[in-house]
C-alpha atoms as a PDB file:
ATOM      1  CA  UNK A   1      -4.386  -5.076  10.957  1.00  0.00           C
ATOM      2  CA  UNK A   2      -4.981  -7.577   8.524  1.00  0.00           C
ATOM      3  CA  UNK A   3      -3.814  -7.842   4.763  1.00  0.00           C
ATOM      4  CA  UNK A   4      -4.727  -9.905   1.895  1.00  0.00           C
ATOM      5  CA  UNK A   5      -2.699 -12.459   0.298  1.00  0.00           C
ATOM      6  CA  UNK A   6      -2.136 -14.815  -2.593  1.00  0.00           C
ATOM      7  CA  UNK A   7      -1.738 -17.887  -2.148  1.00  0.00           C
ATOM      8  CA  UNK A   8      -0.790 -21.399  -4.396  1.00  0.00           C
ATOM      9  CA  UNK A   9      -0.444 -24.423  -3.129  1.00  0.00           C
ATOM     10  CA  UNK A  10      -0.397 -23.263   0.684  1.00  0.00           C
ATOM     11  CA  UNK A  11       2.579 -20.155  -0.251  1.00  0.00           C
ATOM     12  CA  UNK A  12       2.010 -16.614  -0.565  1.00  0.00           C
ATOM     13  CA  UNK A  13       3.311 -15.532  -3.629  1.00  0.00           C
ATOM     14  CA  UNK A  14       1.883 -12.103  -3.767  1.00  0.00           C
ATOM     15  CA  UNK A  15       0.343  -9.700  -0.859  1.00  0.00           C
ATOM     16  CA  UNK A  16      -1.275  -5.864  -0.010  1.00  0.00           C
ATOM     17  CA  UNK A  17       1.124  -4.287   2.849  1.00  0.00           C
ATOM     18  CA  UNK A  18      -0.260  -1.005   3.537  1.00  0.00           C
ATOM     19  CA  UNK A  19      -1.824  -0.237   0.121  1.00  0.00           C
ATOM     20  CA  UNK A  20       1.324  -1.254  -2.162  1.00  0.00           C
ATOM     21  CA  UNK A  21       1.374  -4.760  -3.878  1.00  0.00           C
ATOM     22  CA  UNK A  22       4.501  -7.199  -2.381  1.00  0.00           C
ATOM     23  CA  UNK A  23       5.325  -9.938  -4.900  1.00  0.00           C
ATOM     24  CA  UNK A  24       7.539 -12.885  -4.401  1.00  0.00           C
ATOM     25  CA  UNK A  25      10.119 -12.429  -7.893  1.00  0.00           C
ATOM     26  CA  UNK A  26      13.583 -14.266  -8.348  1.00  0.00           C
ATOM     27  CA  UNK A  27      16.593 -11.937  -6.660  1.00  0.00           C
ATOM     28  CA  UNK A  28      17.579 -11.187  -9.876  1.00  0.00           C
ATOM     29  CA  UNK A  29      14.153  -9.659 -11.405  1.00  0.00           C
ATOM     30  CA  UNK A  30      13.568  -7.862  -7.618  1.00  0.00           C
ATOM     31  CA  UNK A  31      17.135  -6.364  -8.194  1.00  0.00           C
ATOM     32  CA  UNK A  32      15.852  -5.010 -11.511  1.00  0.00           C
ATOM     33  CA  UNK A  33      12.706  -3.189 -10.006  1.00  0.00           C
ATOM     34  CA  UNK A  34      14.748  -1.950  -7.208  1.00  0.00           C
ATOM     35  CA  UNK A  35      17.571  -1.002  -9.660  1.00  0.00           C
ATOM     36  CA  UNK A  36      15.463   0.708 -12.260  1.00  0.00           C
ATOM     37  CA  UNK A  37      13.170   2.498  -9.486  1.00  0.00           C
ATOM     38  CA  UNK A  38       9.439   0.903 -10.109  1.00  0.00           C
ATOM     39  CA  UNK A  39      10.414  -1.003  -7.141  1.00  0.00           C
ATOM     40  CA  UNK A  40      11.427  -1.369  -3.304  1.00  0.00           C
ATOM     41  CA  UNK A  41      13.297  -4.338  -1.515  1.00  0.00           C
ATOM     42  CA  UNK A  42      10.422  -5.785   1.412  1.00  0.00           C
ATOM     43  CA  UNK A  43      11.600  -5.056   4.770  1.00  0.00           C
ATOM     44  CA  UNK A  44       8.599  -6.562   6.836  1.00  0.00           C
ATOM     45  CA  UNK A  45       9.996  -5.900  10.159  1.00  0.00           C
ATOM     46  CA  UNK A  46      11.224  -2.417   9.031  1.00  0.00           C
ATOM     47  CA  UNK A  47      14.644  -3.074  10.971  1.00  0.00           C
ATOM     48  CA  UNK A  48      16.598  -3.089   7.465  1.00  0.00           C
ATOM     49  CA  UNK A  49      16.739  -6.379   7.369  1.00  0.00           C
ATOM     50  CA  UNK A  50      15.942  -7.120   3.688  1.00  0.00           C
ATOM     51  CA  UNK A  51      13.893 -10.203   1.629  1.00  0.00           C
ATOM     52  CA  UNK A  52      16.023 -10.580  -1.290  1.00  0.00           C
ATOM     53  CA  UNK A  53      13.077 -12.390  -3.438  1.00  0.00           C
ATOM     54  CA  UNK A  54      10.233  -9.631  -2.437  1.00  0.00           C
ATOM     55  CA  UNK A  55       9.514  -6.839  -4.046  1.00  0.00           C
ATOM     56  CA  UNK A  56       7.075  -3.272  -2.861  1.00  0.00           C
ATOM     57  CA  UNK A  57       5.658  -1.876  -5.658  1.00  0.00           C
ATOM     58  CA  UNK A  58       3.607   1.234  -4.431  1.00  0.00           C
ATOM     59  CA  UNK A  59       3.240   2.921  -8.446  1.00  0.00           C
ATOM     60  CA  UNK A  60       1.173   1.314 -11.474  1.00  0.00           C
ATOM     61  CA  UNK A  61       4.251   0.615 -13.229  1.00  0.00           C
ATOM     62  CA  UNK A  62       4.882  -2.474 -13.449  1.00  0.00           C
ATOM     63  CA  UNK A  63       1.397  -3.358 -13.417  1.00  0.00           C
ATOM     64  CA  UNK A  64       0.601  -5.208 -10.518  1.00  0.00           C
ATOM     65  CA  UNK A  65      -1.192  -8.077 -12.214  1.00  0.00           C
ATOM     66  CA  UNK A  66       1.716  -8.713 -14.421  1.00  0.00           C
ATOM     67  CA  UNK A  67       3.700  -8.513 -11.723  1.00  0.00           C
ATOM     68  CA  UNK A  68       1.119 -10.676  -9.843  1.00  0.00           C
ATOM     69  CA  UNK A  69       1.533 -13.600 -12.443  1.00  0.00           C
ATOM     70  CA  UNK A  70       4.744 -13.557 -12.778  1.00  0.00           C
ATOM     71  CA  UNK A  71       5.019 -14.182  -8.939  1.00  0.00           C
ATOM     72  CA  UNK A  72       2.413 -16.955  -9.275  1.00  0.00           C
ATOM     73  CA  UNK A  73       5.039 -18.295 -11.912  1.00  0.00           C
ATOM     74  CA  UNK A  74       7.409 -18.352  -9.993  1.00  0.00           C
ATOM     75  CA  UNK A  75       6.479 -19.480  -6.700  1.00  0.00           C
ATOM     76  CA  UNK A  76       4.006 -22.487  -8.291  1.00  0.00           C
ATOM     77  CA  UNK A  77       7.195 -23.517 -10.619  1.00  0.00           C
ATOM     78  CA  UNK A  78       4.544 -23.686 -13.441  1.00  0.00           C
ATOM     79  CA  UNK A  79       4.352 -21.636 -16.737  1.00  0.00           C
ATOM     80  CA  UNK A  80       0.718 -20.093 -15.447  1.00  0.00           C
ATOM     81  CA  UNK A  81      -2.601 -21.002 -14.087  1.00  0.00           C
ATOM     82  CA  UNK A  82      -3.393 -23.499 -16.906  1.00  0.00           C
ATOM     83  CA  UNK A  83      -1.611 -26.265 -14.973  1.00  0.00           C
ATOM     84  CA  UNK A  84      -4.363 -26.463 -12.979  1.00  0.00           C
ATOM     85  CA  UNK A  85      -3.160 -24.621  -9.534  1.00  0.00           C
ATOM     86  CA  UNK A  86      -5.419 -21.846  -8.762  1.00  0.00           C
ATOM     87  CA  UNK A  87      -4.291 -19.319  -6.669  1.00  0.00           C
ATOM     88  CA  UNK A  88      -6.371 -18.074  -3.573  1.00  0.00           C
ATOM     89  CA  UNK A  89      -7.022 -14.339  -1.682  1.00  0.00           C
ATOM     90  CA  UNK A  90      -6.282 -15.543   2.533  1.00  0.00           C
ATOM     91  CA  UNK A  91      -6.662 -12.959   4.817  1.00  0.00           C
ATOM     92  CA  UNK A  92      -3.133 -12.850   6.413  1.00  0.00           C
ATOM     93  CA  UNK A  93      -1.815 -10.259   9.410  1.00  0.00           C
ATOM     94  CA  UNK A  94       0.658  -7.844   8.566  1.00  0.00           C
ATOM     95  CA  UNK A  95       3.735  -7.421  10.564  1.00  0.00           C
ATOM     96  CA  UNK A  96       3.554  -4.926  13.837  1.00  0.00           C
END
């Protein structure tokens, strides 16, 4: 099964795992979601082994293209697409 992904300058920042949105956030902001409940922490292997800068959001709040930029924002170290980066949709396989 394949999923799609979002990708600037070759890294994904944000992804669709089986129909929720994963973002790539600092610790600190993925702590928040987690904390406050609009989130999840990413376990891709589903072993409990946790990605301390990803983030399953599977609800509309946040919404996911906020939540989408910011992990563009993040990941490209820019202040938003106006630097000129322009993020991409890869297809990417999802873990087994």
């Amino acid at each position: 099964m394949a999923s799609l992904g979002l990708r600037v300058d070759g890294k994904i920042f944000a992804m669709l795992v089986r129909g929720s949105l994963v973002a790539k956030l600092p610790a600190e902001r993925v702590a928040e979601l987690v904390s406050s409940g609009r989130g999840q922490h990413f376990d891709p292997r589903r072993d409990g082994r946790l990605m301390k800068e990803w983030v399953v959001l599977d609800r509309p709040r946040p919404p996911w293209l906020d939540v989408a930029r910011e992990a563009y924002r993040f990941v490209s170290g820019a202040a938003g697409p106006a630097h000129g980066r322009r993020a991409r949709v890869t297809p990417r396989r999802s873990p087994r």
